[in-house]
N, C-alpha and C. Protein backbone atom coordinates (compact mmCIF):
# COMPACT_ATOMS: atom_id res chain seq x y z
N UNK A 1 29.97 -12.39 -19.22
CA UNK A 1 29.49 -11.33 -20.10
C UNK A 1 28.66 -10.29 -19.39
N UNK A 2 28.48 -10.33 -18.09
CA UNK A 2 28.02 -9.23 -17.22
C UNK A 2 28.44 -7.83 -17.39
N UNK A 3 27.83 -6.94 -17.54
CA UNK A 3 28.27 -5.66 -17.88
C UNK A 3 28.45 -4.85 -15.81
N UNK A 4 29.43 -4.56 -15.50
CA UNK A 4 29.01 -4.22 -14.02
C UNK A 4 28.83 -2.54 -14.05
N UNK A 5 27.69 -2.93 -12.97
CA UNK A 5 27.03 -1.38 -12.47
C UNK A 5 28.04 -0.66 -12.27
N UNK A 6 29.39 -0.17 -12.29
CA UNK A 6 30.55 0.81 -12.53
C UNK A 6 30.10 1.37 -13.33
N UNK A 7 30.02 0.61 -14.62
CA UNK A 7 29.73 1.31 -16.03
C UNK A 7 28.40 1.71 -16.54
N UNK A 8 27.52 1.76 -15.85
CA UNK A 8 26.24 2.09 -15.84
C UNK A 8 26.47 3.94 -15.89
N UNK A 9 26.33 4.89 -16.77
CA UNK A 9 26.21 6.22 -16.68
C UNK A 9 25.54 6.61 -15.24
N UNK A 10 26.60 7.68 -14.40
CA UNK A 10 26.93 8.38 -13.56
C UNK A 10 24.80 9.02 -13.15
N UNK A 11 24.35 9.67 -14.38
CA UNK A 11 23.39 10.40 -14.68
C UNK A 11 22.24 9.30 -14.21
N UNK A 12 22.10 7.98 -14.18
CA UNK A 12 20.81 7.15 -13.57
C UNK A 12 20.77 7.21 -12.53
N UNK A 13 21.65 7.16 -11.99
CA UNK A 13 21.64 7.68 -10.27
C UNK A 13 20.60 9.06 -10.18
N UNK A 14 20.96 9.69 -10.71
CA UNK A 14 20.23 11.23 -10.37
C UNK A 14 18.61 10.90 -10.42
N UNK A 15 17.96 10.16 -11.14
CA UNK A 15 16.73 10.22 -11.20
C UNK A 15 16.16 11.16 -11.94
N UNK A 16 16.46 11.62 -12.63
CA UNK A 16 16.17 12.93 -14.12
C UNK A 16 15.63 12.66 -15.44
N UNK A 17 16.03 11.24 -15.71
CA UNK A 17 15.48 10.77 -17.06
C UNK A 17 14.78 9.43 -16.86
N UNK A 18 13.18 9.24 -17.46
CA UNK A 18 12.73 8.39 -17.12
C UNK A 18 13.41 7.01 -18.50
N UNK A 19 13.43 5.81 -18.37
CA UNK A 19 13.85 4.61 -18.80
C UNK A 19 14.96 3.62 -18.43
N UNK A 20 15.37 4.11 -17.00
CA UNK A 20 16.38 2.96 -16.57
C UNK A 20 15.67 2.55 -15.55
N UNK A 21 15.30 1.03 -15.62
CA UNK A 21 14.80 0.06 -14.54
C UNK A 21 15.51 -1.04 -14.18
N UNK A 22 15.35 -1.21 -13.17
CA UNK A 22 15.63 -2.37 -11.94
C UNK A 22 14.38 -3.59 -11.62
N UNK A 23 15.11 -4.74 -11.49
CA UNK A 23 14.28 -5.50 -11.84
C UNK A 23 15.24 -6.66 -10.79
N UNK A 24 14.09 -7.49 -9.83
CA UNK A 24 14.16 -8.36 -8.48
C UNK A 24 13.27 -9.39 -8.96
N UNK A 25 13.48 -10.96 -8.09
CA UNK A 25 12.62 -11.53 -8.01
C UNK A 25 12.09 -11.66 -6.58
N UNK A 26 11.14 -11.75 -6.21
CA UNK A 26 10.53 -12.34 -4.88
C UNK A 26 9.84 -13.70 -4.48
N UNK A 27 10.54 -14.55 -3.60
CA UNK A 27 10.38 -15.42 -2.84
C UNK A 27 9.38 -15.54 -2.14
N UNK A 28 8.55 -16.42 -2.24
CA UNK A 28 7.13 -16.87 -1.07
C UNK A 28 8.16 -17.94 0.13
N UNK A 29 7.24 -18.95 -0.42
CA UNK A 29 8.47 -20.22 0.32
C UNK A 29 9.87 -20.79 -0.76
N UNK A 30 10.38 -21.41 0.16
CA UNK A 30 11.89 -21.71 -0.95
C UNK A 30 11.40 -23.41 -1.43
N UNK A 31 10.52 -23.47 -1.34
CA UNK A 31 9.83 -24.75 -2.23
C UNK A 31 8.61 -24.71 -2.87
N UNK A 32 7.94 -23.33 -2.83
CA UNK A 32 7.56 -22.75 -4.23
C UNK A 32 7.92 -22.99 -5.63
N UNK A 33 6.73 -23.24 -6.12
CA UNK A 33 7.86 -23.64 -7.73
C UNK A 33 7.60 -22.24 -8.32
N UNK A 34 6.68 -21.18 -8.20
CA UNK A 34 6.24 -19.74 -8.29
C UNK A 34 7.56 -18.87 -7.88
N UNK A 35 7.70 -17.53 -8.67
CA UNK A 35 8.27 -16.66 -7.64
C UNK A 35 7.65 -15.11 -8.35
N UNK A 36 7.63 -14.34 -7.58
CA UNK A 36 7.01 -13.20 -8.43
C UNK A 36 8.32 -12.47 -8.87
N UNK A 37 8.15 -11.61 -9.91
CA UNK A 37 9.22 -10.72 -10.89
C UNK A 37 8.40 -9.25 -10.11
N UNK A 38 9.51 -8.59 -10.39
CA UNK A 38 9.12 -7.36 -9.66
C UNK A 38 10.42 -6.71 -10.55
N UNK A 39 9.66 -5.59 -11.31
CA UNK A 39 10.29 -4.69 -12.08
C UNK A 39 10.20 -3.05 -11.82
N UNK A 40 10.72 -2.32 -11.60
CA UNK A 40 10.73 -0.89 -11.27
C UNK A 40 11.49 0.38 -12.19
N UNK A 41 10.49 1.06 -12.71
CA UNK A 41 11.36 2.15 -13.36
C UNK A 41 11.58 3.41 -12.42
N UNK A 42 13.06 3.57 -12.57
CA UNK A 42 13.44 4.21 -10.92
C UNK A 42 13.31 6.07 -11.13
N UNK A 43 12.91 6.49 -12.46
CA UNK A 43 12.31 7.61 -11.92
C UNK A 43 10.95 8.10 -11.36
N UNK A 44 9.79 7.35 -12.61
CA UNK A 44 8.21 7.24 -12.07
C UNK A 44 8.09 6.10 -11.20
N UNK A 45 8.43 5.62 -10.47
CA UNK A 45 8.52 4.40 -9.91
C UNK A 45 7.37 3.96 -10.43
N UNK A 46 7.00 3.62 -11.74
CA UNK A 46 6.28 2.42 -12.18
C UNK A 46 6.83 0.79 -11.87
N UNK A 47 6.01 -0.30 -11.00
CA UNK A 47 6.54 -1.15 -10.84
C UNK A 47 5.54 -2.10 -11.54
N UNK A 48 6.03 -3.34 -12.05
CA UNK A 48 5.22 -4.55 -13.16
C UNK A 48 5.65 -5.77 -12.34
N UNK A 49 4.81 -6.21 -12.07
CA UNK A 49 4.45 -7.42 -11.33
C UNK A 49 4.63 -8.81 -12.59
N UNK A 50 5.08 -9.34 -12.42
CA UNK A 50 4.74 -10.75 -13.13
C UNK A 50 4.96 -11.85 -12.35
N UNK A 51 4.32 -12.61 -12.13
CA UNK A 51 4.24 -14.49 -11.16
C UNK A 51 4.65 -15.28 -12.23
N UNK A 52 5.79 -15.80 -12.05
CA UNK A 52 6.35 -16.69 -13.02
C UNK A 52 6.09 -18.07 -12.68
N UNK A 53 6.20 -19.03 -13.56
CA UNK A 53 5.67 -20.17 -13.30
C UNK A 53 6.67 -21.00 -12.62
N UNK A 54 8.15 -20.58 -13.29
CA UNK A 54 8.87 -21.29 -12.30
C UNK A 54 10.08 -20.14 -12.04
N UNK A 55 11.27 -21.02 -12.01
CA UNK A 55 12.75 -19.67 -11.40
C UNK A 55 13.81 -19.91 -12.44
N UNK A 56 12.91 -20.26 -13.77
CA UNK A 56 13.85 -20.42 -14.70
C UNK A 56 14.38 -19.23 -15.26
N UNK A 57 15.50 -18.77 -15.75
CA UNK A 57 16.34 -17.28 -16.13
C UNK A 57 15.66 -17.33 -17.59
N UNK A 58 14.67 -17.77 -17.87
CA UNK A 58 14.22 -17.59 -19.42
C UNK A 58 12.81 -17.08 -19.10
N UNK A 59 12.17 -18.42 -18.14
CA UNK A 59 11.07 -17.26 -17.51
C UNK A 59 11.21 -15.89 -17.46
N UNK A 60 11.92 -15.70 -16.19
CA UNK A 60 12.10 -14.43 -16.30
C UNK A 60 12.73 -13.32 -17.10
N UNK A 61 13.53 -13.95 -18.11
CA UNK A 61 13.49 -12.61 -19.11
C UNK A 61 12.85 -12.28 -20.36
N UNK A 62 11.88 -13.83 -20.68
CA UNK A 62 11.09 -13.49 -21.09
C UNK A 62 9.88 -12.56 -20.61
N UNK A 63 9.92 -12.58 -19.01
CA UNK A 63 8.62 -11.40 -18.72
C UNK A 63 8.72 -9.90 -18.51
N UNK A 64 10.14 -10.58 -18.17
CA UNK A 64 10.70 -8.42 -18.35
C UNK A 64 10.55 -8.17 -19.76
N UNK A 65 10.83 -8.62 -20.85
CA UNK A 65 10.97 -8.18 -21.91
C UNK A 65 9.36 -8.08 -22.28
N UNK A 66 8.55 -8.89 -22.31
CA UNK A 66 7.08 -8.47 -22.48
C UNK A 66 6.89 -7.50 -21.88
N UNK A 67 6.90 -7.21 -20.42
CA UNK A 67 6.54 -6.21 -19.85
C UNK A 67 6.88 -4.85 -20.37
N UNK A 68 8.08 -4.27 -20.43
CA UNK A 68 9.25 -3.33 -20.62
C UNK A 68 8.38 -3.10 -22.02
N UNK A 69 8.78 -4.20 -22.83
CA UNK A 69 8.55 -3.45 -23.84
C UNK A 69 7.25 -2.94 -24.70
N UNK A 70 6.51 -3.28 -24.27
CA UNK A 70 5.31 -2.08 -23.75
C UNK A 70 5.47 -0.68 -23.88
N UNK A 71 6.73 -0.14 -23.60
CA UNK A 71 6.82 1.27 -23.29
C UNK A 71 7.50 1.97 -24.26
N UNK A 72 8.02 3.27 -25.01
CA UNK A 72 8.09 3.52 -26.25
C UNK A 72 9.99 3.45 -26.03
N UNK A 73 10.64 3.24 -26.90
CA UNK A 73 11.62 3.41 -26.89
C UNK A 73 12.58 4.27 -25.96
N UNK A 74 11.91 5.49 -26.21
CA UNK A 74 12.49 6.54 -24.84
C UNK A 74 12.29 6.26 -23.59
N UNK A 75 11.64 4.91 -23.27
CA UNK A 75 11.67 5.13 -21.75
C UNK A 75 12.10 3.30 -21.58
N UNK A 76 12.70 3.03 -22.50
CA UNK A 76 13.72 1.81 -22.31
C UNK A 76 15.01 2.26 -22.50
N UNK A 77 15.80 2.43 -21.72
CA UNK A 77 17.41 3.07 -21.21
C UNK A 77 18.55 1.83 -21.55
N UNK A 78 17.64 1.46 -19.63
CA UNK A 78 18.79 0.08 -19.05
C UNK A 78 18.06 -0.50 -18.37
N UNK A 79 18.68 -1.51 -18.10
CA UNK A 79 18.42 -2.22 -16.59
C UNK A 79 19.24 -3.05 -15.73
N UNK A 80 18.76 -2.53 -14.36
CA UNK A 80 19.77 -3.06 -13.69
C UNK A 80 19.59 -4.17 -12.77
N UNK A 81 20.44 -4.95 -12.72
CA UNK A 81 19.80 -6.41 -11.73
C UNK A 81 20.88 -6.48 -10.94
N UNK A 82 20.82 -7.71 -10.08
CA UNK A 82 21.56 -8.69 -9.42
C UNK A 82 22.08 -9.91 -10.24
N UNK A 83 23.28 -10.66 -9.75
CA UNK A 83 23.73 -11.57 -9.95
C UNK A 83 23.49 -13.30 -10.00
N UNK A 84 21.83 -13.02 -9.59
CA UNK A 84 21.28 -14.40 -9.43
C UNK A 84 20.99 -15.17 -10.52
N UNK A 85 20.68 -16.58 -10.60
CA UNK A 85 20.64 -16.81 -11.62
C UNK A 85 19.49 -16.87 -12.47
N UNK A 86 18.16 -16.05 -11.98
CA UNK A 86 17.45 -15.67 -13.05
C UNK A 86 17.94 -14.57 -14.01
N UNK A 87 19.08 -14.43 -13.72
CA UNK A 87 19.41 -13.49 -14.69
C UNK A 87 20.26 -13.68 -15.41
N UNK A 88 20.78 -14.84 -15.96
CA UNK A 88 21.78 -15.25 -16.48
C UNK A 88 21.96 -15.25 -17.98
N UNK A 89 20.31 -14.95 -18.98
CA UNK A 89 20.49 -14.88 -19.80
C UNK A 89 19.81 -13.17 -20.54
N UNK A 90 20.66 -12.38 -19.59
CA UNK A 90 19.97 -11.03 -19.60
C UNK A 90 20.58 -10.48 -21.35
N UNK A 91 21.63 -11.04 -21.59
CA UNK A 91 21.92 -10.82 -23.44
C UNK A 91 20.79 -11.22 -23.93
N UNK A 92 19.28 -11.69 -23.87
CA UNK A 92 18.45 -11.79 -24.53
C UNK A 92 17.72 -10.68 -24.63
N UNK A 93 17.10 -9.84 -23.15
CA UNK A 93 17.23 -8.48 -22.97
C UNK A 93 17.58 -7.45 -23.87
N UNK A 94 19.15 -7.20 -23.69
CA UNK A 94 20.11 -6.53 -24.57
C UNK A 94 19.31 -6.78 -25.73
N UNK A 95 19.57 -8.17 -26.61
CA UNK A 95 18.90 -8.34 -28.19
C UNK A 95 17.92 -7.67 -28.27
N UNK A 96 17.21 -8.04 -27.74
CA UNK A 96 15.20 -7.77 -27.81
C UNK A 96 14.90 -6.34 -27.65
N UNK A 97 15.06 -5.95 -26.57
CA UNK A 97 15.08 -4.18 -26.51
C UNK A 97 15.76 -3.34 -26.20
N UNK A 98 17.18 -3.64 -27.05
CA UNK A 98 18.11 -2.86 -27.23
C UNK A 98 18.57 -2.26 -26.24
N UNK A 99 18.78 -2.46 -24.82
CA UNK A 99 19.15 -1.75 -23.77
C UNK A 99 20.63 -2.78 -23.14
N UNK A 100 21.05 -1.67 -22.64
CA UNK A 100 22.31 -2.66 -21.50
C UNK A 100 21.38 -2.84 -20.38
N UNK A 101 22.09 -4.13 -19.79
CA UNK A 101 21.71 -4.62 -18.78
C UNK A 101 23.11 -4.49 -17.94
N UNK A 102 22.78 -3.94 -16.34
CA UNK A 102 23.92 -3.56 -15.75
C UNK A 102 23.64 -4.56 -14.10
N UNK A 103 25.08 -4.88 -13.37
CA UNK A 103 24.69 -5.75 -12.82
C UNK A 103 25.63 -5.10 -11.64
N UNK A 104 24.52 -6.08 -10.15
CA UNK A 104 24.88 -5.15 -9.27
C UNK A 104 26.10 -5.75 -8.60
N UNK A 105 27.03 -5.14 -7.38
CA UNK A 105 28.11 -5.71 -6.97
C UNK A 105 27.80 -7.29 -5.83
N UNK A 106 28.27 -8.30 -6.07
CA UNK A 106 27.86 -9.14 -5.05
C UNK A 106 26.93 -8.47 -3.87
N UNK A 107 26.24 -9.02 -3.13
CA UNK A 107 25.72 -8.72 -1.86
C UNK A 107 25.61 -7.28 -1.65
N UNK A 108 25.21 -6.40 -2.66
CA UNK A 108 25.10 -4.97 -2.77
C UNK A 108 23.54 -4.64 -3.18
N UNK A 109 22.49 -5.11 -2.23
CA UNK A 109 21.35 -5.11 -2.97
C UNK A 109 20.76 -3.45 -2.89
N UNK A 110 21.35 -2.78 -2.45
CA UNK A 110 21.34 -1.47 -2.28
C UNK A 110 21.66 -0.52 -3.98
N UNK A 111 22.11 -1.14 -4.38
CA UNK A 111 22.41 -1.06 -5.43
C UNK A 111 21.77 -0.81 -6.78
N UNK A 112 20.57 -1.56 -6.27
CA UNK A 112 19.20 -1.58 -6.83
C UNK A 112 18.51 -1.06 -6.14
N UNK A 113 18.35 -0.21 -5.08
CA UNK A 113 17.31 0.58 -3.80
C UNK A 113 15.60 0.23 -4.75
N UNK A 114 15.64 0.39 -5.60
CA UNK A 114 14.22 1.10 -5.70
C UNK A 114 13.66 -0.22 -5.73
N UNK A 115 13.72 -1.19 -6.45
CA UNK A 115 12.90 -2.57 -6.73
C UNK A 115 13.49 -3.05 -5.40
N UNK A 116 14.18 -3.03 -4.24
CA UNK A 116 14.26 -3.47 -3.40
C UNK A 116 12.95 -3.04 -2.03
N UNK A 117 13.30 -1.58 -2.15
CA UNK A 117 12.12 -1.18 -1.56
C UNK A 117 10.83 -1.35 -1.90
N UNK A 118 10.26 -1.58 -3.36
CA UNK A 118 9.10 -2.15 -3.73
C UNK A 118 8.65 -3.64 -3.21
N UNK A 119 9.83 -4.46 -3.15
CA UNK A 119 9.44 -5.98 -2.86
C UNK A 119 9.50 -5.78 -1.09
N UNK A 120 10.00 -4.74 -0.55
CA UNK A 120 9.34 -4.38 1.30
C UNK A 120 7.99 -4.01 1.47
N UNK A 121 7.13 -3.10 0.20
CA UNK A 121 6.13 -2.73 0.29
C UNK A 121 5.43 -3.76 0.04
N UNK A 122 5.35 -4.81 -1.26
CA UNK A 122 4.99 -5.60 -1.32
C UNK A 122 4.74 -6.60 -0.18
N UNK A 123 5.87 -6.95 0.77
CA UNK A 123 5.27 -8.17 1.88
C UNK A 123 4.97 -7.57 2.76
N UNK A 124 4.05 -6.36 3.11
CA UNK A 124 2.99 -6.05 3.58
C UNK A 124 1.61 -6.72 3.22
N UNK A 125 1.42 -6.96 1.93
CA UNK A 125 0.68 -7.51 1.84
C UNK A 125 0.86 -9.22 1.28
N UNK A 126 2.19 -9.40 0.80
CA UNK A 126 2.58 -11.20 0.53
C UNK A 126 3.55 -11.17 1.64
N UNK A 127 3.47 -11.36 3.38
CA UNK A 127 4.63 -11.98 3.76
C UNK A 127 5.57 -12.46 3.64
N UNK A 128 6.95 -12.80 4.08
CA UNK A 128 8.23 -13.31 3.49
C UNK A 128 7.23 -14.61 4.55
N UNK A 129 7.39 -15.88 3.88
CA UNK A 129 7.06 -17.12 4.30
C UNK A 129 5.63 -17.62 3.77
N UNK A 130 4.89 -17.03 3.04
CA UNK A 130 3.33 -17.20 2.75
C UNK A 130 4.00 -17.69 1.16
N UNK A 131 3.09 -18.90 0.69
CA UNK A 131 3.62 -19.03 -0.16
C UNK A 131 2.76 -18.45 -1.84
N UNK A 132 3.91 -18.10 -2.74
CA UNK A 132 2.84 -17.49 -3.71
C UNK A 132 2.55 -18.49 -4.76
N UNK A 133 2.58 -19.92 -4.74
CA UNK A 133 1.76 -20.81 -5.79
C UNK A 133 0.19 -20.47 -5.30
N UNK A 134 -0.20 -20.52 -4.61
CA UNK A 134 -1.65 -20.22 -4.04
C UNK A 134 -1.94 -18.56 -4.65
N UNK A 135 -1.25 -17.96 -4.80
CA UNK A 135 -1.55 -16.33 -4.95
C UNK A 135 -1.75 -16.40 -6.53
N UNK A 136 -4.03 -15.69 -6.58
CA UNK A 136 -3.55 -15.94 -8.00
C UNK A 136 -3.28 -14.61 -8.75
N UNK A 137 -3.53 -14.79 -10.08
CA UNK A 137 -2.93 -14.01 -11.09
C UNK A 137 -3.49 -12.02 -10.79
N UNK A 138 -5.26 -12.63 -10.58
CA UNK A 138 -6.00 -10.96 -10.18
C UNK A 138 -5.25 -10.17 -8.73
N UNK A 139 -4.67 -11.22 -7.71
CA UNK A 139 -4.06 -10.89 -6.83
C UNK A 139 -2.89 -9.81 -7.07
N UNK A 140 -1.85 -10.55 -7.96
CA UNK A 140 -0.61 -9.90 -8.50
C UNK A 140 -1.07 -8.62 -9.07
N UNK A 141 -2.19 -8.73 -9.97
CA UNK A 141 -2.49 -7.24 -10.57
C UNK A 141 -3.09 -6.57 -9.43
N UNK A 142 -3.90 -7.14 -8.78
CA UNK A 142 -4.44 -5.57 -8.13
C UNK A 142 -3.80 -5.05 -7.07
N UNK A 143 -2.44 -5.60 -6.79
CA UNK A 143 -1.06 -5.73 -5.96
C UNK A 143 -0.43 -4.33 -6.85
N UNK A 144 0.07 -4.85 -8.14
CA UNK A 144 0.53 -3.93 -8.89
C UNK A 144 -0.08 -2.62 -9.01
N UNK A 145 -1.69 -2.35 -9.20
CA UNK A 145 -2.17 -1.52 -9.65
C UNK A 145 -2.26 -0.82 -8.21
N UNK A 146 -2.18 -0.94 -6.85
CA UNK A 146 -2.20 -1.01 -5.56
C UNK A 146 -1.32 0.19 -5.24
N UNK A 147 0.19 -0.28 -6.26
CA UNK A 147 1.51 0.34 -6.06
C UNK A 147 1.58 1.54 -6.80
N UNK A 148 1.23 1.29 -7.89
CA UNK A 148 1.24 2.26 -9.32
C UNK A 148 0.12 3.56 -8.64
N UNK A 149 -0.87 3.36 -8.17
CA UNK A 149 -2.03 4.10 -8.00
C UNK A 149 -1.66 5.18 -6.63
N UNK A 150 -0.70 4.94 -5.65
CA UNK A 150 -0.65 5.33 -4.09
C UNK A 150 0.60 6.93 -4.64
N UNK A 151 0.14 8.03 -4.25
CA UNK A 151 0.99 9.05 -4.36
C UNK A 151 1.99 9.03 -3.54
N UNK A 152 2.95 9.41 -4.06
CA UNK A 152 4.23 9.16 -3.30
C UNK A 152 5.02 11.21 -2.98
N UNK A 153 5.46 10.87 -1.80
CA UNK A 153 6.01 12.53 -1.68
C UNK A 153 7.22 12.57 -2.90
N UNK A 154 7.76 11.10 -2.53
CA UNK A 154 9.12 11.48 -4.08
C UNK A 154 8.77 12.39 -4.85
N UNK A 155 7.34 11.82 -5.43
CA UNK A 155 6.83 12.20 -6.63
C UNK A 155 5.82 13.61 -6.76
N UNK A 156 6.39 14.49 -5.62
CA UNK A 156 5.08 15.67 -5.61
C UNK A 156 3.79 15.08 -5.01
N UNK A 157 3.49 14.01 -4.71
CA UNK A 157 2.18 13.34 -4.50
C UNK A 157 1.52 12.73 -5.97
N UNK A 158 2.14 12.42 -6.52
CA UNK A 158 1.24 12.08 -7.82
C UNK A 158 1.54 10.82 -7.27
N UNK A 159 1.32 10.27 -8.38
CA UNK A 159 1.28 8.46 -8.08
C UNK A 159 2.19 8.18 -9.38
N UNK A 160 2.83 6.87 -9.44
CA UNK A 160 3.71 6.68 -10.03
C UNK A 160 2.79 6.33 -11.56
N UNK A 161 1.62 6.16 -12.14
CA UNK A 161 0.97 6.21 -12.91
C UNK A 161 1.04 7.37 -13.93
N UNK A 162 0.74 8.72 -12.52
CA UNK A 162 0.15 9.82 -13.19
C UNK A 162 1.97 10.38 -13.62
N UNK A 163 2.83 9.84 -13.29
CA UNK A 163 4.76 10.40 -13.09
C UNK A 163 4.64 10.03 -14.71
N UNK A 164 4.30 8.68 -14.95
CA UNK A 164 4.81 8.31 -16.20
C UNK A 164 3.71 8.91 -17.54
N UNK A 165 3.07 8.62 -16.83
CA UNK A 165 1.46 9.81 -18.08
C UNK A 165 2.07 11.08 -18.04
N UNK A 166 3.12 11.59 -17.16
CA UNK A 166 3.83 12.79 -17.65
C UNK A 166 4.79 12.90 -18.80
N UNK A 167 5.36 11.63 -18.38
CA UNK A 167 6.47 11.45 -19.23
C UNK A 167 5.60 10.99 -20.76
N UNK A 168 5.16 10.27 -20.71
CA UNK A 168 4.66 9.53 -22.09
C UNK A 168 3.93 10.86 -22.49
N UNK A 169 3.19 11.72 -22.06
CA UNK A 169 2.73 12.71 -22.78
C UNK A 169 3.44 13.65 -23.25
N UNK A 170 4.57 13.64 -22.59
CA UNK A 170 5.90 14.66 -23.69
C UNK A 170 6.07 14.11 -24.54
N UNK A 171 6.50 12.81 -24.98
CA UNK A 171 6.66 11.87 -25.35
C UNK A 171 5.97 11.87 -26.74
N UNK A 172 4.65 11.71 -26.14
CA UNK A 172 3.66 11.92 -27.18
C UNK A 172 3.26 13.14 -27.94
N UNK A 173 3.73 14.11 -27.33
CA UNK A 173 3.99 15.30 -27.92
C UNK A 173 4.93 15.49 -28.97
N UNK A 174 5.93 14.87 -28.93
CA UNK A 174 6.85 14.69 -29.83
C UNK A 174 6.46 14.02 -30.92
N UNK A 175 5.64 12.73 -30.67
CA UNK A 175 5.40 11.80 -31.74
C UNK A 175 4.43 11.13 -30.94
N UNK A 176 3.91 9.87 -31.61
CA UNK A 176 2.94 9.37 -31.68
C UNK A 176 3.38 7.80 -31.06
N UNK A 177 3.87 7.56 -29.78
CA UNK A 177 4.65 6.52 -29.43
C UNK A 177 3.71 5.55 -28.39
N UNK A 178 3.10 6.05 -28.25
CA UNK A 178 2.41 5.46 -26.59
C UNK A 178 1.52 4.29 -27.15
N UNK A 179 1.55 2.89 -27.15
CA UNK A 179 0.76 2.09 -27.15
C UNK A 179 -0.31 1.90 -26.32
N UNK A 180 -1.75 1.36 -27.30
CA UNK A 180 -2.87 1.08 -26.73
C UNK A 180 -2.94 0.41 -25.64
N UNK A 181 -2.04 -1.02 -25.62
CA UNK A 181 -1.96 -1.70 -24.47
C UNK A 181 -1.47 -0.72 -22.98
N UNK A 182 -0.68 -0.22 -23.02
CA UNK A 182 0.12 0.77 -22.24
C UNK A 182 -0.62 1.65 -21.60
N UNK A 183 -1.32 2.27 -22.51
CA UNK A 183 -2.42 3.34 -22.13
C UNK A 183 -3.59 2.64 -21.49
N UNK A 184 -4.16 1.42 -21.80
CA UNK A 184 -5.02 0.72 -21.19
C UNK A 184 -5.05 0.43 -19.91
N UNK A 185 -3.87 0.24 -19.42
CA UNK A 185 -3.02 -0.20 -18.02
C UNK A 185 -3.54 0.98 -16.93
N UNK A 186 -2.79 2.60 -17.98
CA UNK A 186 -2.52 3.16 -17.12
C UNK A 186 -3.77 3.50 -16.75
């Protein structure tokens, strides 16, 4: 029941409309019972950190879906993953916040560029081999808030914070969409 990234609209590629995200997990050690979720919205590159408790595909879509949906309707699109098996029950996704979930070609992690390049920035500071059951929870956030906060040239120099406080303030211009929690973050 995989929907494949073929059919994903031509237009997410471009980077023009903010609400289609990509979403990875990351590996400490491979006998970790931990793995971190690493989610990316690929126009503001807002990225959401979550440390899951284990590598179960419910874990993790239960934390994308907490996370994600956080954000107002207009800036939940799609999302796009890989074929692993935390992702196996991404039709829960689909249900919950109404988005397709699009999936990438075998061994095409390019496919996903942006949450790929986030989890490179990331083991700058979590090594590939350090393990993350020891890494705690304030770690992951001030990891996240680390990423969200650093101006990027993509982005004019803003920071991927101030990209999406652009967006949500049109947004909010329109209507009255932006949650407290959301705004608290940013």
């Amino acid at each position: 029941g995989a929907t494949s990234i073929d059919l994903r609209p031509k237009s997410v590629d471009k980077r023009k409309i903010s609400g289609h995200w990509e979403t990875d997990n990351m590996e400490g050690v491979k006998t970790d019972r931990h793995v971190l979720s690493a989610t990316i919205e690929r126009m503001t590159r807002v990225t959401l950190l979550t440390k899951l408790k284990n590598r179960k595909s419910i874990t993790k879509v239960k934390a994308v879906i907490k996370r994600i949906d956080d954000y107002p309707d207009a800036v939940k699109l799609s999302l796009t993953a890989d074929n692993g098996p935390e992702n196996t029950r991404h039709k829960l996704i689909t249900n919950k916040l109404g988005i397709p979930v699009y999936f990438c070609h075998a061994y095409h992690s390019w496919e996903k560029g942006s949450v790929e390049n986030r989890i490179k920035k990331i083991r700058r500071i979590l090594p590939k081999g350090e393990s993350l059951d020891t890494i705690s929870e304030e770690k992951i956030q001030q990891i996240e808030h680390w990423l969200n906060s650093t101006p990027m040239k993509v982005l004019d120099y803003l920071t991927p914070y101030e990209k999406m406080q652009e967006v949500l303030v049109k947004l909010n211009s329109n209507s009255n969409l932006v949650s407290g929690a959301l705004q608290e973050r940013m």
